[in-house]
PDB file of N, CA and C in Angstrom:
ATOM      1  N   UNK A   1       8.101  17.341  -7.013  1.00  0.00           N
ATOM      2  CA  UNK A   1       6.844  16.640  -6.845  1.00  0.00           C
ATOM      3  C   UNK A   1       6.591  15.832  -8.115  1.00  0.00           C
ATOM      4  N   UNK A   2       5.992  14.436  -8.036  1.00  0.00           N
ATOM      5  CA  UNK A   2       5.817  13.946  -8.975  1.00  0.00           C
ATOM      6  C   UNK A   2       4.602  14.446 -10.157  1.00  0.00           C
ATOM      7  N   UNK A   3       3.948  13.855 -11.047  1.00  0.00           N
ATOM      8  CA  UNK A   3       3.494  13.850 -11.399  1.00  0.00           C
ATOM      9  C   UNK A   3       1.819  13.267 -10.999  1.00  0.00           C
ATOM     10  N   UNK A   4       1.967  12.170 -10.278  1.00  0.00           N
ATOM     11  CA  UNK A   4       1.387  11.353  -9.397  1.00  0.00           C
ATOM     12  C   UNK A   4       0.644  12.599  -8.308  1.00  0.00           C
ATOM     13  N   UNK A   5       1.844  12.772  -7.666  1.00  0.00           N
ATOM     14  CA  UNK A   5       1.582  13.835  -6.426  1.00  0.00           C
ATOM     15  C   UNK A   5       0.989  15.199  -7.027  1.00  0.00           C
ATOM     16  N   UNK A   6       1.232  15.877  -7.947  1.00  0.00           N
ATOM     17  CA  UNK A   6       0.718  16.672  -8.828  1.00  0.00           C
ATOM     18  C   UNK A   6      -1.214  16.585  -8.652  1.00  0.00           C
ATOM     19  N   UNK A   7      -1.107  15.936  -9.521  1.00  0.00           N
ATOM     20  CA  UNK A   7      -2.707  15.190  -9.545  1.00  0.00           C
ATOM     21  C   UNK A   7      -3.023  15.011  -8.615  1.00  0.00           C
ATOM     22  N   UNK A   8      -2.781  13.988  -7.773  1.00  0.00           N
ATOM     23  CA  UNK A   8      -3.717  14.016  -6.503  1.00  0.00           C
ATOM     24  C   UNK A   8      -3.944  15.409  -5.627  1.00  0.00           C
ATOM     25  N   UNK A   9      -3.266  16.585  -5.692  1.00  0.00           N
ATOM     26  CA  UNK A   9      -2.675  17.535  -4.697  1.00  0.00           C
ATOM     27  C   UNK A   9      -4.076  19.014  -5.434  1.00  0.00           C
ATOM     28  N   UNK A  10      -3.888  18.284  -7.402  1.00  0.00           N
ATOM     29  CA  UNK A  10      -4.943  19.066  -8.066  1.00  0.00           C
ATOM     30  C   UNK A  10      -6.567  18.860  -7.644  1.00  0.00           C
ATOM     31  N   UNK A  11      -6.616  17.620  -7.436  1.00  0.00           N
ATOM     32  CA  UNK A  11      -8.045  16.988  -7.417  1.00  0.00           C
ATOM     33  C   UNK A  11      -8.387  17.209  -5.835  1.00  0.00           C
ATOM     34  N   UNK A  12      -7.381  17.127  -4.733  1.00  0.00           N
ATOM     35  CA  UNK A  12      -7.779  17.914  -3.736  1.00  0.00           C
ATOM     36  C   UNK A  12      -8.425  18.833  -3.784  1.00  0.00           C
ATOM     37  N   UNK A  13      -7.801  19.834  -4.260  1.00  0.00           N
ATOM     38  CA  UNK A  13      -7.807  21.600  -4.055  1.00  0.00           C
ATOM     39  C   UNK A  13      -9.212  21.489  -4.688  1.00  0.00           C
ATOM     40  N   UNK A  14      -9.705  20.797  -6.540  1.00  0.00           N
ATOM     41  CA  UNK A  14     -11.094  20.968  -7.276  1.00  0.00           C
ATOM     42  C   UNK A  14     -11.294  20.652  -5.856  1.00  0.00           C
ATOM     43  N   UNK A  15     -12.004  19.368  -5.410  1.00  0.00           N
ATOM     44  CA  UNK A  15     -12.816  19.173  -4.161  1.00  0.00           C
ATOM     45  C   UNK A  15     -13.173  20.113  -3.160  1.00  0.00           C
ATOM     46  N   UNK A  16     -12.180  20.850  -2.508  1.00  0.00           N
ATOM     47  CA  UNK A  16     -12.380  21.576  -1.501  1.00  0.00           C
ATOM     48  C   UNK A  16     -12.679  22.883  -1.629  1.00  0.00           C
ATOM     49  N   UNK A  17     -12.320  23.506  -2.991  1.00  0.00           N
ATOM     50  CA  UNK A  17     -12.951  24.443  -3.520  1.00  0.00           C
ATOM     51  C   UNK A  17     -14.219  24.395  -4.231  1.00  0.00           C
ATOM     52  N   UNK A  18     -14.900  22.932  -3.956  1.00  0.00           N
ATOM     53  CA  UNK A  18     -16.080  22.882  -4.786  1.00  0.00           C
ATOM     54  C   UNK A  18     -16.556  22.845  -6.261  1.00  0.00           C
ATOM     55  N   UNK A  19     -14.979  22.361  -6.629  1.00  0.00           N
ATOM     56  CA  UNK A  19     -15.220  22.197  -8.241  1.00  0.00           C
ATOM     57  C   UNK A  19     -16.205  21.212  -9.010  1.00  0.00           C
ATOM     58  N   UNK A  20     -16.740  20.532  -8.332  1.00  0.00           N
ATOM     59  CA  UNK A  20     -17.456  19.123  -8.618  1.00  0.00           C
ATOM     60  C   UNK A  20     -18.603  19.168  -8.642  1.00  0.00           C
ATOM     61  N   UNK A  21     -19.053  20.496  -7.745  1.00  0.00           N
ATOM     62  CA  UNK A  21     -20.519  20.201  -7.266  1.00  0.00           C
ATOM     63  C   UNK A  21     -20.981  19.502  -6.235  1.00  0.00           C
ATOM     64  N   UNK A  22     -21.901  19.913  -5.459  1.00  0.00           N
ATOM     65  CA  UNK A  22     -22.603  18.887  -4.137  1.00  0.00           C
ATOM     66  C   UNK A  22     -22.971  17.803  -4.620  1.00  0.00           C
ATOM     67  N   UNK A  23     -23.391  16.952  -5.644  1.00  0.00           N
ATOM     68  CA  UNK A  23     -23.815  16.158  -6.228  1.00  0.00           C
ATOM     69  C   UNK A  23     -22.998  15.236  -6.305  1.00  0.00           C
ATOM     70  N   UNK A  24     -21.900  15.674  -6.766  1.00  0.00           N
ATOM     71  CA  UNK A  24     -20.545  14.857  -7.273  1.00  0.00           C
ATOM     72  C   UNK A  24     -19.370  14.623  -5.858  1.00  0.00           C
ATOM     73  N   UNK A  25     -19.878  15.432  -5.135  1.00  0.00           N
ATOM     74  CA  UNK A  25     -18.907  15.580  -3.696  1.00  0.00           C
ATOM     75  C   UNK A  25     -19.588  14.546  -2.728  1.00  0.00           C
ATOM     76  N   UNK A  26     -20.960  14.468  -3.393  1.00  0.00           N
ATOM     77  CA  UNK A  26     -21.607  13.451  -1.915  1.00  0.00           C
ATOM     78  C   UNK A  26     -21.852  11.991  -2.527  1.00  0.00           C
ATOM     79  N   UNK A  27     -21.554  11.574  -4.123  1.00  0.00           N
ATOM     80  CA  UNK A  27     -21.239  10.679  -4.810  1.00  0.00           C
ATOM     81  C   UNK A  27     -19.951   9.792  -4.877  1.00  0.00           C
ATOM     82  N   UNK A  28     -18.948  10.538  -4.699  1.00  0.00           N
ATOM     83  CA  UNK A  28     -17.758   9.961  -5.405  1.00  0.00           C
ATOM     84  C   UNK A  28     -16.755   9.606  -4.302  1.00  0.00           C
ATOM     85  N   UNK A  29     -16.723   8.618  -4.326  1.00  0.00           N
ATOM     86  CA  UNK A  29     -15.483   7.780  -3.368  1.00  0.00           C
ATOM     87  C   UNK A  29     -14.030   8.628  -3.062  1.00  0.00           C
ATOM     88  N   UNK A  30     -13.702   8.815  -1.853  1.00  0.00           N
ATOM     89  CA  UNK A  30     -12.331   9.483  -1.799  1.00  0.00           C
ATOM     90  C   UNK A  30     -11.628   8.724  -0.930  1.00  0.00           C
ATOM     91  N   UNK A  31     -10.442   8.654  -1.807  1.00  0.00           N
ATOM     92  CA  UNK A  31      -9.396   7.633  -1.995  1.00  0.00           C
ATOM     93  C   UNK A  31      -8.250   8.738  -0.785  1.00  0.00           C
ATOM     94  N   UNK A  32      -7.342   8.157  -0.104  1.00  0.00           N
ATOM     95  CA  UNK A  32      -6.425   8.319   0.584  1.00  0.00           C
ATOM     96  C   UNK A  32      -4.955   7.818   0.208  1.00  0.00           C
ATOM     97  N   UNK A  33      -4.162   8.563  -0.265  1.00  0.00           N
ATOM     98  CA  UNK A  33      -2.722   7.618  -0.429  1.00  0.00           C
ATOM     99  C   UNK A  33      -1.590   8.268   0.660  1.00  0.00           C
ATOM    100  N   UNK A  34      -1.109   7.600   0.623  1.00  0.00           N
ATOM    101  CA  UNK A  34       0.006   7.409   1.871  1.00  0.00           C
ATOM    102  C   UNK A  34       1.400   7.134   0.976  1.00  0.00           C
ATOM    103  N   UNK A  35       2.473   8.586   0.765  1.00  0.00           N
ATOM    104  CA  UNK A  35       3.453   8.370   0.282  1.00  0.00           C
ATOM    105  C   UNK A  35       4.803   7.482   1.499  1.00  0.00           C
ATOM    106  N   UNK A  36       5.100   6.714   1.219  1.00  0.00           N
ATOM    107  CA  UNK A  36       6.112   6.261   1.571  1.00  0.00           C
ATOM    108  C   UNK A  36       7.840   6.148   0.939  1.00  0.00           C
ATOM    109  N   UNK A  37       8.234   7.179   1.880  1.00  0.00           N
ATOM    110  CA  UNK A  37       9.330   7.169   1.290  1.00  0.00           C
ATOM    111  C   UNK A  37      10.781   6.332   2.044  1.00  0.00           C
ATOM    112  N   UNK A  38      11.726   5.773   1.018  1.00  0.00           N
ATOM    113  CA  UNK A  38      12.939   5.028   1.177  1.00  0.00           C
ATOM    114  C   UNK A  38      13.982   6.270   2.095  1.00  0.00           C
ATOM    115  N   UNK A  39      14.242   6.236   3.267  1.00  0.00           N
ATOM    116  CA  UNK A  39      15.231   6.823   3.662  1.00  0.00           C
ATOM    117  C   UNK A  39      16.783   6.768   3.649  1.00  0.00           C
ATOM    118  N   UNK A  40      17.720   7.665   3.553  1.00  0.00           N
ATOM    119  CA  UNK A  40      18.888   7.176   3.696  1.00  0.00           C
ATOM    120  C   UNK A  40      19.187   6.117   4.681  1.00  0.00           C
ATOM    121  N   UNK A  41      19.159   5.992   5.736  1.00  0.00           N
ATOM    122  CA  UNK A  41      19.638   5.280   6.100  1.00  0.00           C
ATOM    123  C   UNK A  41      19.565   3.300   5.657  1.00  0.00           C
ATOM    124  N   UNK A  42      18.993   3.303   4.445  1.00  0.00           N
ATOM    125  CA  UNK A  42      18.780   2.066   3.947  1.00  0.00           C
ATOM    126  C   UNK A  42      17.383   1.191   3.943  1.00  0.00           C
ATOM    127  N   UNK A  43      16.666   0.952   3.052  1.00  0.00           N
ATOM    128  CA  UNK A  43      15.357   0.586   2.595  1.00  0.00           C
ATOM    129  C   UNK A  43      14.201   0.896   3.081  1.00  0.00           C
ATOM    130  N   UNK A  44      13.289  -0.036   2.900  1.00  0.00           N
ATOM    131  CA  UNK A  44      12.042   0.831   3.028  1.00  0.00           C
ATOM    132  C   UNK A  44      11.186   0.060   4.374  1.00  0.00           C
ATOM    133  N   UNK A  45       9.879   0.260   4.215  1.00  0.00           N
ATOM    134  CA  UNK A  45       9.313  -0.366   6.214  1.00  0.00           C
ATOM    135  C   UNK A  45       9.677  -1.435   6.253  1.00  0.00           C
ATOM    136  N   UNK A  46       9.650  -1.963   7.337  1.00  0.00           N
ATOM    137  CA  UNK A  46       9.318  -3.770   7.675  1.00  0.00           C
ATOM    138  C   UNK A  46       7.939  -4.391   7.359  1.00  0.00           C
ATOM    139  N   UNK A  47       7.839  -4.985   7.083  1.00  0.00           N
ATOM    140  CA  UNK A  47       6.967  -5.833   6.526  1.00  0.00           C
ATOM    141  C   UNK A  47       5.446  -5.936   8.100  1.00  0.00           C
ATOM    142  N   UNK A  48       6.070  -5.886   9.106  1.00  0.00           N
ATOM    143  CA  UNK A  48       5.919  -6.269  10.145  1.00  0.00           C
ATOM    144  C   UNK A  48       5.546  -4.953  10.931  1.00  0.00           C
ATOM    145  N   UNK A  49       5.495  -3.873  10.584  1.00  0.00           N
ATOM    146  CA  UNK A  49       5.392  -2.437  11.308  1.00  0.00           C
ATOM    147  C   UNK A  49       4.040  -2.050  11.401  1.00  0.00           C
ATOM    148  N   UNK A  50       3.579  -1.487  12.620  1.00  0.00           N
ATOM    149  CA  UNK A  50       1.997  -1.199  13.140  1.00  0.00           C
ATOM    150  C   UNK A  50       1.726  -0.700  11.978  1.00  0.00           C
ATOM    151  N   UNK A  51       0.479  -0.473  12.188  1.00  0.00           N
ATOM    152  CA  UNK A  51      -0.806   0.276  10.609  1.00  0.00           C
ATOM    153  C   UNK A  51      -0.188   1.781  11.354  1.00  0.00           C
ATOM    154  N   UNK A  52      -0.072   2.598  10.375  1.00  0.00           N
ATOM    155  CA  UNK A  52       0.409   3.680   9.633  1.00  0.00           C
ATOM    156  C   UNK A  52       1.928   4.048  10.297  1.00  0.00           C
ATOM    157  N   UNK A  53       2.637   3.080  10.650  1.00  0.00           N
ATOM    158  CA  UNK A  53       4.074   3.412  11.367  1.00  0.00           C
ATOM    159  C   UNK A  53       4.671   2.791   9.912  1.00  0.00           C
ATOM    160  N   UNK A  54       6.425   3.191   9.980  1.00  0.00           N
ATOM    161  CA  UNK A  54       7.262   2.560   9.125  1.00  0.00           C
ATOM    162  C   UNK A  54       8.290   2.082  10.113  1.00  0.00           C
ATOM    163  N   UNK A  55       8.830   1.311  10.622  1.00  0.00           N
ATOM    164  CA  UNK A  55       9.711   0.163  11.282  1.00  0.00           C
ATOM    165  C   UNK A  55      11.061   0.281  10.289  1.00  0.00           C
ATOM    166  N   UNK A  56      12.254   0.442  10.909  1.00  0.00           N
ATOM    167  CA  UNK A  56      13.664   0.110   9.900  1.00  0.00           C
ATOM    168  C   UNK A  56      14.244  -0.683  11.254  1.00  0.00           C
ATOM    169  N   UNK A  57      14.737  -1.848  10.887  1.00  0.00           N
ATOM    170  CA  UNK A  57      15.925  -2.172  11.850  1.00  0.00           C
ATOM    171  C   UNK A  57      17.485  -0.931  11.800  1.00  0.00           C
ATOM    172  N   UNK A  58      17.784  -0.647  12.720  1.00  0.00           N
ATOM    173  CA  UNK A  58      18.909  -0.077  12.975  1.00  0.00           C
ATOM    174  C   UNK A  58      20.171  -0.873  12.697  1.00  0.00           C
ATOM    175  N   UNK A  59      21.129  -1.394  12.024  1.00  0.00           N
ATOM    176  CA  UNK A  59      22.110  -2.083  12.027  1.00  0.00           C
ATOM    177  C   UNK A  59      23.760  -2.003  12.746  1.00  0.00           C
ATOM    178  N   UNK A  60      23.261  -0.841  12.805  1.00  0.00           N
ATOM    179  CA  UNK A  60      24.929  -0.455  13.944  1.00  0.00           C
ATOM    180  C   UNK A  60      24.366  -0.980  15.431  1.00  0.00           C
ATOM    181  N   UNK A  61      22.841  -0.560  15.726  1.00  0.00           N
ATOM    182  CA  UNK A  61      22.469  -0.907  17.069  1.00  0.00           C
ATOM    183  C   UNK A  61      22.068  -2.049  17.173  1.00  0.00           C
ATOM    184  N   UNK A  62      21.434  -3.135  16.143  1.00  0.00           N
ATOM    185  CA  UNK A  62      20.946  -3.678  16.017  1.00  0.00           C
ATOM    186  C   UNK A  62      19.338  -3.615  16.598  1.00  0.00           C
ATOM    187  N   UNK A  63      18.653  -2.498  16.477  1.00  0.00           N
ATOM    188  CA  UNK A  63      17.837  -2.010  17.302  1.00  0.00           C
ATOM    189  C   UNK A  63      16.857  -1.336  16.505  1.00  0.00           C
ATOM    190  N   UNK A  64      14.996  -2.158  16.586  1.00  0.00           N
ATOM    191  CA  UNK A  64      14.427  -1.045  15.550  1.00  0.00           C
ATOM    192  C   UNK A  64      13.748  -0.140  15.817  1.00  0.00           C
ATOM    193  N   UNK A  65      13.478   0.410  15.161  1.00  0.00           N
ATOM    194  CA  UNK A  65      12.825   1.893  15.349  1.00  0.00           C
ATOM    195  C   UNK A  65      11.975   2.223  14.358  1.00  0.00           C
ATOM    196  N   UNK A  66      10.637   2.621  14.568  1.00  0.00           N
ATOM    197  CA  UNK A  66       9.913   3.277  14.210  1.00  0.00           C
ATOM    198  C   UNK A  66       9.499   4.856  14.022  1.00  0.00           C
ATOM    199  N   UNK A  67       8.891   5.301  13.204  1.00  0.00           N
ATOM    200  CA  UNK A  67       8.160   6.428  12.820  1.00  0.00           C
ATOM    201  C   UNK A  67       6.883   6.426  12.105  1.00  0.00           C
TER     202      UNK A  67
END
């Protein structure tokens, strides 16, 4: 896990365990990140892929596919 992922995964857990306070929980903006990762089979989404899908063209099939 990164370091990145670390932190965000810490500042969860304060939140949901109530580390902040009601004050600070009904104040403070919560941010969402979306790891995207490069798969083997060769690079990363299409540029062009629905909102929260990742798109790879297939190159043996010539055929794309989503997840």
């Amino acid at each position: 896990m990164t370091r990145g992922a670390r932190f965000m995964a810490a500042l969860v857990a304060a939140f949901a365990a109530g580390g902040f306070g009601d004050s600070a929980r009904a104040s403070m903006p919560v941010a969402v990140l979306q790891v995207v990762s490069v798969h083997a089979h060769g690079g990363g989404c299409r540029k062009s892929s629905p909102a929260g899908q990742c798109c790879h063209m297939e190159k043996k099939t010539g055929h794309v596919h989503c997840h």
